[in-house]
C-alpha atoms as a PDB file:
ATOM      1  CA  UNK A   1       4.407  -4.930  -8.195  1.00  0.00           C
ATOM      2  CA  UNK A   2       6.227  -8.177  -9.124  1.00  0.00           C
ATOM      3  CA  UNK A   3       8.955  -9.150 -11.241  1.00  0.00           C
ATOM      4  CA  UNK A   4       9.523  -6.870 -14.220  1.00  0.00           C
ATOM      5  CA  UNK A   5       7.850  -8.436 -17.488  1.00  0.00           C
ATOM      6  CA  UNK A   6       8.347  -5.493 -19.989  1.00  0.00           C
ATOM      7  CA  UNK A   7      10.288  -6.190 -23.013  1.00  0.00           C
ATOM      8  CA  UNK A   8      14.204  -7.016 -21.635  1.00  0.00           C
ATOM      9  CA  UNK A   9      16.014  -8.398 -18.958  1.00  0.00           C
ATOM     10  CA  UNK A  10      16.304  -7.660 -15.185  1.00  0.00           C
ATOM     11  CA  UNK A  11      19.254  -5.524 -15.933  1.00  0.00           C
ATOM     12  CA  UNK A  12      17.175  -3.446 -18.303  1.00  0.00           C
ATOM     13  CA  UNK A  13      14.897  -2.739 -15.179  1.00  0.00           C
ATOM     14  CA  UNK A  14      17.349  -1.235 -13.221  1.00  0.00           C
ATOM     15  CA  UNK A  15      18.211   0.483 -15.474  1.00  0.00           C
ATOM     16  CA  UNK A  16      14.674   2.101 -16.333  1.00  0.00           C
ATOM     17  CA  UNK A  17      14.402   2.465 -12.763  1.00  0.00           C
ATOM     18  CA  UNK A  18      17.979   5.041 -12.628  1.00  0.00           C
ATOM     19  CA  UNK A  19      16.615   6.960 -15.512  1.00  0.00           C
ATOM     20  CA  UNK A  20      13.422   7.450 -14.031  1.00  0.00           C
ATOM     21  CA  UNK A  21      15.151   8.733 -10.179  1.00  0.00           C
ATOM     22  CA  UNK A  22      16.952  10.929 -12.295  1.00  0.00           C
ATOM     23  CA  UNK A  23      14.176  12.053 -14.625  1.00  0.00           C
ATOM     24  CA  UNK A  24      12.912  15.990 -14.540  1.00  0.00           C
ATOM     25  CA  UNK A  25      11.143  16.599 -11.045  1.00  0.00           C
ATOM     26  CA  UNK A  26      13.031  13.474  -9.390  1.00  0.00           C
ATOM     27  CA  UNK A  27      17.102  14.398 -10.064  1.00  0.00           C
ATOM     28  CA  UNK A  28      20.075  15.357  -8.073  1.00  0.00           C
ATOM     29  CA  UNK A  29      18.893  19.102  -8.275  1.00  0.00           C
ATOM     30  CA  UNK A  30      15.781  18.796  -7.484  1.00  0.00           C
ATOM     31  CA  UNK A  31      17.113  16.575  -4.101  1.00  0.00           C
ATOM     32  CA  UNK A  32      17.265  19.973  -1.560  1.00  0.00           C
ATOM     33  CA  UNK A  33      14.398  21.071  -2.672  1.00  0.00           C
ATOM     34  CA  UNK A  34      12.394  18.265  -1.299  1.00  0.00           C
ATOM     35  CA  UNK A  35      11.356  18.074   2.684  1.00  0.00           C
ATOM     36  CA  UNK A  36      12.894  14.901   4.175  1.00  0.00           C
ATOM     37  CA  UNK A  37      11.193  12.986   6.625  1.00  0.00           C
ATOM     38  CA  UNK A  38      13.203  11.806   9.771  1.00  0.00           C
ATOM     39  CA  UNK A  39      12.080   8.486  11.644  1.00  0.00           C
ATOM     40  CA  UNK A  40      12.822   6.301  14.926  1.00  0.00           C
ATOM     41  CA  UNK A  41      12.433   2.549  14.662  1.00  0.00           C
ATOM     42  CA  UNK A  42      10.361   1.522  18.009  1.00  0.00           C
ATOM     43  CA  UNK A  43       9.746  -2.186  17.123  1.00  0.00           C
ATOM     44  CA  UNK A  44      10.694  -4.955  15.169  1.00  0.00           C
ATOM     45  CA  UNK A  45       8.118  -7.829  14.320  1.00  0.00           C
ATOM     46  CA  UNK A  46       8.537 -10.668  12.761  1.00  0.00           C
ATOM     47  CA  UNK A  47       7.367 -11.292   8.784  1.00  0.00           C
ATOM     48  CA  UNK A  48       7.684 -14.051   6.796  1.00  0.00           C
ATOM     49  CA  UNK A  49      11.117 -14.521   4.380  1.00  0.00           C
ATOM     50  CA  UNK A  50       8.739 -16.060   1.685  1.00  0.00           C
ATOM     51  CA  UNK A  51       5.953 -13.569   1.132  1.00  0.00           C
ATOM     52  CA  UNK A  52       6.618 -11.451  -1.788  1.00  0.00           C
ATOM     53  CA  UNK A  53       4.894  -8.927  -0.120  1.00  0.00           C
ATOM     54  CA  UNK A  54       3.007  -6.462  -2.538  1.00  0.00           C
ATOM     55  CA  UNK A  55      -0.669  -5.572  -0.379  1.00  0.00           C
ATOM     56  CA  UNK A  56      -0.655  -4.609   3.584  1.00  0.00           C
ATOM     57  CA  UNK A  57      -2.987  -3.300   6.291  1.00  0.00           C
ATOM     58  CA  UNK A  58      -3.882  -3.397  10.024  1.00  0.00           C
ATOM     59  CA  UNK A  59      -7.278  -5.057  10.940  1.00  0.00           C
ATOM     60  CA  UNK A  60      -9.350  -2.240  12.517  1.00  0.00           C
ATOM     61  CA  UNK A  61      -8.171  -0.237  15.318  1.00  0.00           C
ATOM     62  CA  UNK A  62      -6.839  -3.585  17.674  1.00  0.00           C
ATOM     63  CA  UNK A  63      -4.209  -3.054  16.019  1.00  0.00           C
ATOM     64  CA  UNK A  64      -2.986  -6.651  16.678  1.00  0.00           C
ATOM     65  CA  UNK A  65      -3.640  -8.187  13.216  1.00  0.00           C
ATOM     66  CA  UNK A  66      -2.028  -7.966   9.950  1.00  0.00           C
ATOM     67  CA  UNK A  67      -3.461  -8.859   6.437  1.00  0.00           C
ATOM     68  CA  UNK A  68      -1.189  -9.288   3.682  1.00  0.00           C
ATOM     69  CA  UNK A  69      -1.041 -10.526   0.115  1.00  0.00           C
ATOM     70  CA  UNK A  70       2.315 -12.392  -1.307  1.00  0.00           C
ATOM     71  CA  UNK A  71       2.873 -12.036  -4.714  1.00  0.00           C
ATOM     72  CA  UNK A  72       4.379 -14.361  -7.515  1.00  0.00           C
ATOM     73  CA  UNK A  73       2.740 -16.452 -10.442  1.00  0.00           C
ATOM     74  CA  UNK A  74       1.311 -20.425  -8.454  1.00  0.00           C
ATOM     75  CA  UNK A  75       2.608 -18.804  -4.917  1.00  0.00           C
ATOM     76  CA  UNK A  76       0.295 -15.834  -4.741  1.00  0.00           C
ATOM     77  CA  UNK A  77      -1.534 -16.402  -1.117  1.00  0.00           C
ATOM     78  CA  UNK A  78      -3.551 -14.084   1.357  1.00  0.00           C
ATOM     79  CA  UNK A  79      -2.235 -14.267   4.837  1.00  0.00           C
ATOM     80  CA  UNK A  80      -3.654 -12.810   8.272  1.00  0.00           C
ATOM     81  CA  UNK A  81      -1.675 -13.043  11.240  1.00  0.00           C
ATOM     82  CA  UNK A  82      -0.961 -11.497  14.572  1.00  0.00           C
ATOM     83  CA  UNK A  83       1.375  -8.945  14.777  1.00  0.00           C
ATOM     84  CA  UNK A  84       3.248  -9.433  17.605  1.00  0.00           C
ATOM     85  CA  UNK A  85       4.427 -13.037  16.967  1.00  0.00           C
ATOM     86  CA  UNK A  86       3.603 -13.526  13.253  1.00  0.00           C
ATOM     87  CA  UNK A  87       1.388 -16.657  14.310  1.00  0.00           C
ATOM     88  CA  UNK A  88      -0.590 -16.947  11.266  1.00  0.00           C
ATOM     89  CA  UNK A  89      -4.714 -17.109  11.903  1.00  0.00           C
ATOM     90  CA  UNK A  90      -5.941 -17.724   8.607  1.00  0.00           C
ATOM     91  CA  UNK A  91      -4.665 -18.303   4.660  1.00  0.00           C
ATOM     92  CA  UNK A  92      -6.198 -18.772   1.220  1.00  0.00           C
ATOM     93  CA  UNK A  93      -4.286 -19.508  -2.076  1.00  0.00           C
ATOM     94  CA  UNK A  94      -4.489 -17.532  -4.981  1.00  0.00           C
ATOM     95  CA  UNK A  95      -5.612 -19.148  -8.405  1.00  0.00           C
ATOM     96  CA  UNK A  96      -2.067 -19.953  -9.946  1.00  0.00           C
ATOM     97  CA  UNK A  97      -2.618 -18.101 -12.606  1.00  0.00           C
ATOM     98  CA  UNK A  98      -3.246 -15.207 -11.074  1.00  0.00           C
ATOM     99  CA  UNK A  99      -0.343 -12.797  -9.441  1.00  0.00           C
ATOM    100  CA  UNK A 100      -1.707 -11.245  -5.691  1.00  0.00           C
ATOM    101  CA  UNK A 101      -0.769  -7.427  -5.841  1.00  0.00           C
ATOM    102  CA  UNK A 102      -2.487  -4.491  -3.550  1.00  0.00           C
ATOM    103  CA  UNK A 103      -5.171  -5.699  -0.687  1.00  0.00           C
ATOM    104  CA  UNK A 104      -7.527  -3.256   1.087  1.00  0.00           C
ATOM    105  CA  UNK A 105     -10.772  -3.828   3.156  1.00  0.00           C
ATOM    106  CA  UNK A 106     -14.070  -2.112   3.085  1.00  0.00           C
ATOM    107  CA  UNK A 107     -16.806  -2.720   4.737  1.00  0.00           C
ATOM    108  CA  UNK A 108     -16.833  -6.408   5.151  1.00  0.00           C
ATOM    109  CA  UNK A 109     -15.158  -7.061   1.661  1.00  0.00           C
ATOM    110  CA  UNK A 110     -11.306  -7.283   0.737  1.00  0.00           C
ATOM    111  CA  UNK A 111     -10.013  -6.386  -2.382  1.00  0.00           C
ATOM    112  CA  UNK A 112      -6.791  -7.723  -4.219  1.00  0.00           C
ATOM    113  CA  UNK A 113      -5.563  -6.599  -7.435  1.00  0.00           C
ATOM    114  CA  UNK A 114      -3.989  -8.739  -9.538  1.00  0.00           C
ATOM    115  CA  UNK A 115      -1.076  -8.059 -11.503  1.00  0.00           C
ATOM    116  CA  UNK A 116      -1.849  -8.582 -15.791  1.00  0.00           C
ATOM    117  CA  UNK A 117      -4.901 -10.066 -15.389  1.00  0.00           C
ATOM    118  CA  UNK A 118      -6.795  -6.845 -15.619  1.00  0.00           C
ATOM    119  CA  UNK A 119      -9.148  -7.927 -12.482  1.00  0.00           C
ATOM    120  CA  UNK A 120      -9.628  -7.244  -8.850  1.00  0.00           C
ATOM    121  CA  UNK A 121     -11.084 -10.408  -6.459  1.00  0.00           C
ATOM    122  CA  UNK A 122     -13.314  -9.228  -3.954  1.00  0.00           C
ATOM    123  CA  UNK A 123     -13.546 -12.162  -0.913  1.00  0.00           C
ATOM    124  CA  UNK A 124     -15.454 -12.125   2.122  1.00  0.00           C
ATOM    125  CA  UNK A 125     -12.906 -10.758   4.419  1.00  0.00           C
ATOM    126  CA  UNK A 126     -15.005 -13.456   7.665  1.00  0.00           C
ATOM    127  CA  UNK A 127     -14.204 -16.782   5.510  1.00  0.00           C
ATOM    128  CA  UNK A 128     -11.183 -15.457   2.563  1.00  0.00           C
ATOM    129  CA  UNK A 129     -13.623 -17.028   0.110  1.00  0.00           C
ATOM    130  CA  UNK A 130     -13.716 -15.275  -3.446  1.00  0.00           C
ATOM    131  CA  UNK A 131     -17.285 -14.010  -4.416  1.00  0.00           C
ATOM    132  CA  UNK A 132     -16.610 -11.330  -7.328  1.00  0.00           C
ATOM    133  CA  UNK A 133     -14.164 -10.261  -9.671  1.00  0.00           C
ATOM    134  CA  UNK A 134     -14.396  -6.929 -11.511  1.00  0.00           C
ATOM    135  CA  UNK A 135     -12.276  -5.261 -14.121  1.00  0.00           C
ATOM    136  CA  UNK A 136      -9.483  -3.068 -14.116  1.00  0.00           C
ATOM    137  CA  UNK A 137      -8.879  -1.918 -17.638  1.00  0.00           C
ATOM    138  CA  UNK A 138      -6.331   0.999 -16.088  1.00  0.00           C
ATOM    139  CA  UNK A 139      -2.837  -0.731 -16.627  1.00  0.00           C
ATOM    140  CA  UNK A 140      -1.242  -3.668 -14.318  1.00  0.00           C
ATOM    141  CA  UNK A 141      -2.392  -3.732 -10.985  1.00  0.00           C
ATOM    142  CA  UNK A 142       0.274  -2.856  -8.291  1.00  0.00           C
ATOM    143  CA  UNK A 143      -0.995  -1.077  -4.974  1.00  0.00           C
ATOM    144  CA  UNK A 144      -4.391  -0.361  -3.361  1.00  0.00           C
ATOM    145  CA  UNK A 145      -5.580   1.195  -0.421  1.00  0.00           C
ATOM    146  CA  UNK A 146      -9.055   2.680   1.222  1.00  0.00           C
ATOM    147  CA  UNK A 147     -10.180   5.807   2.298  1.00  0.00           C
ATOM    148  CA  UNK A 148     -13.462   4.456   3.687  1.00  0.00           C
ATOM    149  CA  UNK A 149     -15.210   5.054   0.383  1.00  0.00           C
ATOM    150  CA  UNK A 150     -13.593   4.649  -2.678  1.00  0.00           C
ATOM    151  CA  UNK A 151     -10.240   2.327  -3.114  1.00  0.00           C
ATOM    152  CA  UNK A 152      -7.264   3.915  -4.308  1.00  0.00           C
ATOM    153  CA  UNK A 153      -5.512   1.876  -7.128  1.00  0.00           C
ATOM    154  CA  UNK A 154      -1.573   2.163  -8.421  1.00  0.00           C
ATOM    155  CA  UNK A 155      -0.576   0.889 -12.303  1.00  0.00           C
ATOM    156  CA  UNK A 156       3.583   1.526 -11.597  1.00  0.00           C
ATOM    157  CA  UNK A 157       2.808   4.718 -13.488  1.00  0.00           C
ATOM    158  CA  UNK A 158       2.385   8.391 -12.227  1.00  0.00           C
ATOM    159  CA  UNK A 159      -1.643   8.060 -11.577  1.00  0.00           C
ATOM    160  CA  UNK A 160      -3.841   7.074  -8.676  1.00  0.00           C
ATOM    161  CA  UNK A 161      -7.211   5.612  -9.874  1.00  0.00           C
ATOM    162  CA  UNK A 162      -9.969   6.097  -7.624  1.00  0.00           C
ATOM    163  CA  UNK A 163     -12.880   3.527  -7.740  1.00  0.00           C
ATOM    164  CA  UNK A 164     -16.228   3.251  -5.904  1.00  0.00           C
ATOM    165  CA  UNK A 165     -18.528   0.503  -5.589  1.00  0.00           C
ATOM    166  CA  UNK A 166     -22.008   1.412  -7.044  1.00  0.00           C
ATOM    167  CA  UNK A 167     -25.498   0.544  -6.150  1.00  0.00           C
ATOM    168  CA  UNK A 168     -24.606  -3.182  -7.453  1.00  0.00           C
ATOM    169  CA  UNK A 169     -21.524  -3.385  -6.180  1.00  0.00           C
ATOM    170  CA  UNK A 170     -19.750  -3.107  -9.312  1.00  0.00           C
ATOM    171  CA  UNK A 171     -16.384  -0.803  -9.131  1.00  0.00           C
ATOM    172  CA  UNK A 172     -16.837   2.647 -10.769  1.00  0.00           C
ATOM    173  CA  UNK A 173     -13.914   4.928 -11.917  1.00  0.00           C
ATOM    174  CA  UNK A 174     -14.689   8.319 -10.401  1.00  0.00           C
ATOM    175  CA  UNK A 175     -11.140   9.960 -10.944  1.00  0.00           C
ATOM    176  CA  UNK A 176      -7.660   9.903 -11.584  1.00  0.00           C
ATOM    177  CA  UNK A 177      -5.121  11.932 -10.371  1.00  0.00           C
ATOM    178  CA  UNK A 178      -1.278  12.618 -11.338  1.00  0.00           C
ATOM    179  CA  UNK A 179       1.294  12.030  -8.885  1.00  0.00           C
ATOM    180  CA  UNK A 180       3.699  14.893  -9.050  1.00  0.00           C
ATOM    181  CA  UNK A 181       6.817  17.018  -7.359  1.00  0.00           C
ATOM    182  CA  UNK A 182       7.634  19.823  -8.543  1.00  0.00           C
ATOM    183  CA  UNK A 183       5.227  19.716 -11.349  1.00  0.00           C
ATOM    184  CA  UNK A 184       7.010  16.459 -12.873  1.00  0.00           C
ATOM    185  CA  UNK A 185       5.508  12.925 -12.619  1.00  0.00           C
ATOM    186  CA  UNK A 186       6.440  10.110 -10.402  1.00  0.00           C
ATOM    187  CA  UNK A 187       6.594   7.123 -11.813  1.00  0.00           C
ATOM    188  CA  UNK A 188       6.755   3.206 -10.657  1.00  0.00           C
ATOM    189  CA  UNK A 189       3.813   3.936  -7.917  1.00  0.00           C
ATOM    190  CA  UNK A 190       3.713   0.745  -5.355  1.00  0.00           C
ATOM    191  CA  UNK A 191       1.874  -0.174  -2.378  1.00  0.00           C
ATOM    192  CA  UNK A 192       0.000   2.735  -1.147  1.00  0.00           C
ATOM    193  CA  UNK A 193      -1.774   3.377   2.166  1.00  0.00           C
ATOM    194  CA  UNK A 194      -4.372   6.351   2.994  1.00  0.00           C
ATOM    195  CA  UNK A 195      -3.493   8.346   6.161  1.00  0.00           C
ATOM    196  CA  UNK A 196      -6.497  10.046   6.457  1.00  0.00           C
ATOM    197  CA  UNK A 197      -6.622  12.411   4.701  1.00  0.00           C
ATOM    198  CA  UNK A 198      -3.386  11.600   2.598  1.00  0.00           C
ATOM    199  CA  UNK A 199      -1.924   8.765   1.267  1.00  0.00           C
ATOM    200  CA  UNK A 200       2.352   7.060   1.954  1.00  0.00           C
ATOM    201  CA  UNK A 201       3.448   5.313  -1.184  1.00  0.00           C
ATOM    202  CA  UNK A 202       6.162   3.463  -2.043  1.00  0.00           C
ATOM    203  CA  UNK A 203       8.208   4.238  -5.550  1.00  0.00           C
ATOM    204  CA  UNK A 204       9.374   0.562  -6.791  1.00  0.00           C
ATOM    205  CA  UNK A 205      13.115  -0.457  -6.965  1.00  0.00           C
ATOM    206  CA  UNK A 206      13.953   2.573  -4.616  1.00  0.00           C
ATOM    207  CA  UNK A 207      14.018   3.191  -0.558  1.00  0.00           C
ATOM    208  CA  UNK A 208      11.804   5.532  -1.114  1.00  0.00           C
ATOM    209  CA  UNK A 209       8.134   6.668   0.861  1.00  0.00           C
ATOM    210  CA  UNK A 210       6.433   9.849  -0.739  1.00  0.00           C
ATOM    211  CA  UNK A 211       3.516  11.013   1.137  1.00  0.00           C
ATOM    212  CA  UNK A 212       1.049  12.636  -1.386  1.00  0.00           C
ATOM    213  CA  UNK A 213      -2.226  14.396  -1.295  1.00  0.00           C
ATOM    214  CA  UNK A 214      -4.755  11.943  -3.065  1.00  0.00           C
ATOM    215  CA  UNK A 215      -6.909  14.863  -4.298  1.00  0.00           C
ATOM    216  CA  UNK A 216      -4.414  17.500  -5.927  1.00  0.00           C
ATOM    217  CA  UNK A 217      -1.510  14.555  -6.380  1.00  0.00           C
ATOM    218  CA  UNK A 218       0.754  16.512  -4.963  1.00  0.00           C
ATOM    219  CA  UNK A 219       4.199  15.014  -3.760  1.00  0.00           C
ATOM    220  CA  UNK A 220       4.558  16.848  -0.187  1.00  0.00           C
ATOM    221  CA  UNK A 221       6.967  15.088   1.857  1.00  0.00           C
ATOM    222  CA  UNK A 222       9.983  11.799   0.703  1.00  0.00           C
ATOM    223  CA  UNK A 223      11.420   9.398   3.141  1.00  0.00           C
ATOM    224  CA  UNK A 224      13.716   6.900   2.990  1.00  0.00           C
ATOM    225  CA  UNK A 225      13.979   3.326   4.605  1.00  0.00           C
ATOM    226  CA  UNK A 226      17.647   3.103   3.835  1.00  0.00           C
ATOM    227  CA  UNK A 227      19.218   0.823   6.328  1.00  0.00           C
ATOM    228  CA  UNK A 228      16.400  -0.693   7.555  1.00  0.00           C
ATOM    229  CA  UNK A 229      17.702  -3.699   5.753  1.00  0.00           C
ATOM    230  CA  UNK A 230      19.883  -4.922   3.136  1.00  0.00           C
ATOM    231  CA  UNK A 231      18.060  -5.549   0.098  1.00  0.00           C
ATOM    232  CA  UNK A 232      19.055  -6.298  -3.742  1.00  0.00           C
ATOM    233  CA  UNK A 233      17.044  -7.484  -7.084  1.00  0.00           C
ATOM    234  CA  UNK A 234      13.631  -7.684  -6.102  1.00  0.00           C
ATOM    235  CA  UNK A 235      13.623  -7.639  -3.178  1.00  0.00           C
ATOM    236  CA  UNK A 236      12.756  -4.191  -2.472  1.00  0.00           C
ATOM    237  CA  UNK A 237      10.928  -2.212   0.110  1.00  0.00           C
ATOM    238  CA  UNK A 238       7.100  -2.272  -0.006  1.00  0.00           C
ATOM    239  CA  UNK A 239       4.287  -2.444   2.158  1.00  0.00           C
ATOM    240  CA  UNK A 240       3.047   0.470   4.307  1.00  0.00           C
ATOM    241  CA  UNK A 241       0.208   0.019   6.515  1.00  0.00           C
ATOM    242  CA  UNK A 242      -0.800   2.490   9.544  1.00  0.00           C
ATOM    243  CA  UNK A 243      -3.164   2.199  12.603  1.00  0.00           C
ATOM    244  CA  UNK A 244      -3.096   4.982  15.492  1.00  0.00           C
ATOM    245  CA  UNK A 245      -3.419   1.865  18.432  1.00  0.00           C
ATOM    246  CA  UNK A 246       0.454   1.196  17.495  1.00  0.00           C
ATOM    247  CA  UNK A 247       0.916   4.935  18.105  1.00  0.00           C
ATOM    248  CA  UNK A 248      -0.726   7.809  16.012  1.00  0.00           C
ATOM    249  CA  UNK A 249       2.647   8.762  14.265  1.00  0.00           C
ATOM    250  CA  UNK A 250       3.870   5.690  13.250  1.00  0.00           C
ATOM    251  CA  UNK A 251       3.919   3.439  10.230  1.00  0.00           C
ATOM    252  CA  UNK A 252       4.578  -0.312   9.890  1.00  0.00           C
ATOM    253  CA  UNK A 253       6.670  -0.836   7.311  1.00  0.00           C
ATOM    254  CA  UNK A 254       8.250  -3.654   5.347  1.00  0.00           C
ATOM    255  CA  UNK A 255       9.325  -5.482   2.212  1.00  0.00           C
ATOM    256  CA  UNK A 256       9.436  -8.555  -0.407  1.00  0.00           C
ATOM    257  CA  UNK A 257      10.793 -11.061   1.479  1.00  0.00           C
ATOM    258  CA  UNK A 258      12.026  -9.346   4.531  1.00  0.00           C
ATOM    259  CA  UNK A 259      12.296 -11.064   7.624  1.00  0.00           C
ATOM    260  CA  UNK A 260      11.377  -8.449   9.260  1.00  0.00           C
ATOM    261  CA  UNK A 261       8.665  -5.513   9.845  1.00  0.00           C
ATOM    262  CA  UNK A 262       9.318  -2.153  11.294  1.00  0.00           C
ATOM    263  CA  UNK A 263       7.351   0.427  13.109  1.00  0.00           C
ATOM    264  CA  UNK A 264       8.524   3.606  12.603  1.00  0.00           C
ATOM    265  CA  UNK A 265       7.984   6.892  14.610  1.00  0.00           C
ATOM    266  CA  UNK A 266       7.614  10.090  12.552  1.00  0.00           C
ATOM    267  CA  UNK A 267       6.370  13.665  14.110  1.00  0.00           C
ATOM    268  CA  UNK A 268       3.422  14.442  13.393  1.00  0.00           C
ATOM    269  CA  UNK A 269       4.429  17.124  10.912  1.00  0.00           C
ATOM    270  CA  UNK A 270       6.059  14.618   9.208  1.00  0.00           C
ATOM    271  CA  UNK A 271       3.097  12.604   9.147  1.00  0.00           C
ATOM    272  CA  UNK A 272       0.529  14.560   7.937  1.00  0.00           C
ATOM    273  CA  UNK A 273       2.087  18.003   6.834  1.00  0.00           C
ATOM    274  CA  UNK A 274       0.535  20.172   9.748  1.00  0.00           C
ATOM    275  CA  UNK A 275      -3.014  21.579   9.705  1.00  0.00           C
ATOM    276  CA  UNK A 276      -5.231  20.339   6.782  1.00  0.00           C
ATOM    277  CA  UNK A 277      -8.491  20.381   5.515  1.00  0.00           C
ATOM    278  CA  UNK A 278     -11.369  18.595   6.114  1.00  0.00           C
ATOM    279  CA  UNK A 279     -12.756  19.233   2.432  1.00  0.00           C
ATOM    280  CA  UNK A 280     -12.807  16.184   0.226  1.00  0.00           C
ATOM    281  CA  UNK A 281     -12.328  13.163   2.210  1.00  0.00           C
ATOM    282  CA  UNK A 282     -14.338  10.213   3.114  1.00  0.00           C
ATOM    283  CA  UNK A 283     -17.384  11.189   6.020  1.00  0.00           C
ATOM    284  CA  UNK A 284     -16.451   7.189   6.875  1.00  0.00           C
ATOM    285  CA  UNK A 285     -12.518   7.986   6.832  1.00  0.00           C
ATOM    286  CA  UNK A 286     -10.577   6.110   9.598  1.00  0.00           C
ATOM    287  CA  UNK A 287      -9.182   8.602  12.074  1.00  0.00           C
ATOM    288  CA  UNK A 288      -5.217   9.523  12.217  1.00  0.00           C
ATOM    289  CA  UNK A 289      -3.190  12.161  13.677  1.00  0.00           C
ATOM    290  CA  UNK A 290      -3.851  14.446  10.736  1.00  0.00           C
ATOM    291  CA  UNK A 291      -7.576  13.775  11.202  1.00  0.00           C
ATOM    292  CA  UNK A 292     -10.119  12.988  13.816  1.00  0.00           C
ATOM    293  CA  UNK A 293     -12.942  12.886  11.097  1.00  0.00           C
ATOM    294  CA  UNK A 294     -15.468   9.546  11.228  1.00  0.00           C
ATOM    295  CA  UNK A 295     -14.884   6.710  13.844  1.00  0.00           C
ATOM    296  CA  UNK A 296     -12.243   3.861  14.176  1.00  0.00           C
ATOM    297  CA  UNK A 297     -13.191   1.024  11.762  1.00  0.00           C
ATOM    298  CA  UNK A 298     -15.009  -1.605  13.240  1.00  0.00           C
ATOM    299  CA  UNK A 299     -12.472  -4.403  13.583  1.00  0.00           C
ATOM    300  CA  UNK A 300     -13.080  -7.656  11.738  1.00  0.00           C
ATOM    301  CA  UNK A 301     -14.173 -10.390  13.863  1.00  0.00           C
ATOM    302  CA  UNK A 302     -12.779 -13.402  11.784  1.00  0.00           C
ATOM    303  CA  UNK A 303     -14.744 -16.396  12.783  1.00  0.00           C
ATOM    304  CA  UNK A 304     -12.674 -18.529  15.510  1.00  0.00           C
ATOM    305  CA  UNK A 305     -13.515 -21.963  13.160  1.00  0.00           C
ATOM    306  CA  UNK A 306     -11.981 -19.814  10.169  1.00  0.00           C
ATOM    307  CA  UNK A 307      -9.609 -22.242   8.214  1.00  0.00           C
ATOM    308  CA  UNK A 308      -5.920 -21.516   8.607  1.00  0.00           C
END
């Protein structure tokens, strides 16, 4: 999600977002209700201070790549890079007048949403090259993530739209699903990642991670990245991405213009919510510590004369 554009000033936004943490479902006594996560940091990486980060995810199961798309309106660029260093491996630029928001990859294709333009860019993920763009009448475009077969799509409102490429290729909208705790919605839905076979989002303007069953919507488990780093205005945490080589309870975690990424240790409770079901996910869902069903992704092989 980028800067806020509604009707007002930054101020106003703030405020929205303090009368939304407080809203029915999401107050002050509703707070010990809800299961907190706990967390270890086991590694720092380095990430760029510029890249107003709003889509990330690990290439494959190597586990040594990043992908990530940097937001704003004429700075918008798609960035891979290895993890470890941050030694960047290949860019593209965004059209100028377009504003990068949620990546994912399937198959062989990545897909970025875009922020107002009510469109998703498909590229080939070998050469970054645009070769589609398809609608997204369903709100602005904020996060999006994979579960193998469909992509799972975030508007900044309480919904997860679920789309899957037809026949022609063409994106489909097979469902949508309410985010909620407690029976109340959560709002302001960011960057999302799928866990097989649940998904870690991040609420905007907040430190907080909910981890949320993508097929009843169901808000199951809140963590917070407070003091990870110091952050104010926009600035704010996003981008979740997971891979089990880095460890099979972690997440990498990070946010608009951090200098830093994080890996994060959770137990595997935490992580998944204990024993689940494999009923309704993906037969070509990447494998986790909550599930063992499909096999690891095969890892994009980005051509060595790729442009950087």
């Amino acid at each position: 999600m980028g800067p806020h554009r509604r009707p007002g000033t930054w101020a106003g936004a703030l405020a929205l977002a303090a009368a939304l943490s407080s809203a029915p479902g999401e107050g002050a006594e509703d707070v010990q209700a809800v299961q907190l996560a706990t967390f270890q940091v086991l590694q720092r990486y380095p990430h760029r201070s510029d890249c107003f980060t709003e889509g990330l995810f690990i290439n494959g199961s190597q586990g040594a790549e990043v992908f990530e798309s940097c937001g704003l309106y004429s700075k918008s660029y798609l960035r891979r890079y290895k993890l470890e260093t941050g030694e960047t491996l290949q860019t593209a630029n965004v059209p100028k007048e377009l504003f990068s928001e949620g990546l994912a990859l399937r198959g062989k294709s990545m897909y970025m949403l875009t922020y107002h333009s009510g469109t998703v860019l498909e590229y080939d993920a070998f050469t970054f090259q645009e070769v589609r763009r398809h609608p997204f009448p369903y709100g602005e475009g904020w996060g999006l993530t994979t579960d193998g077969c469909d992509l799972l799509a975030t508007t900044g409102s309480a919904f997860i739209f679920r789309l899957r490429p037809d026949a022609a290729g063409t994106l489909e909208l097979v469902s949508k699903v309410q985010v909620v705790f407690q029976g109340k919605p959560l709002r302001m839905l960011n960057e999302i990642e799928y866990v097989t076979p649940k998904v870690w989002i991040n609420q905007w303007l907040s430190n907080t991670l909910w981890r949320v069953d993508p097929m009843t919507g169901v808000a199951e488990l809140k963590l917070s990245v407070e003091g990870l780093h110091t952050w104010q205005g926009e600035a704010t945490p996003n981008g979740i991405a997971y891979s089990p080589s880095l460890g099979e309870n972690t997440l990498l975690v990070t946010g608009k213009l951090w200098p830093q990424m994080f890996l994060i240790q959770l137990s595997t409770d935490h992580l998944c919510g204990g024993p689940v079901a494999a009923a309704g996910a993906c037969s070509a869902a990447p494998p986790s510590a909550c599930s063992r069903l499909g096999q690891l992704p095969a890892r994009v092989d980005i051509a060595a004369s790729a442009a950087v």
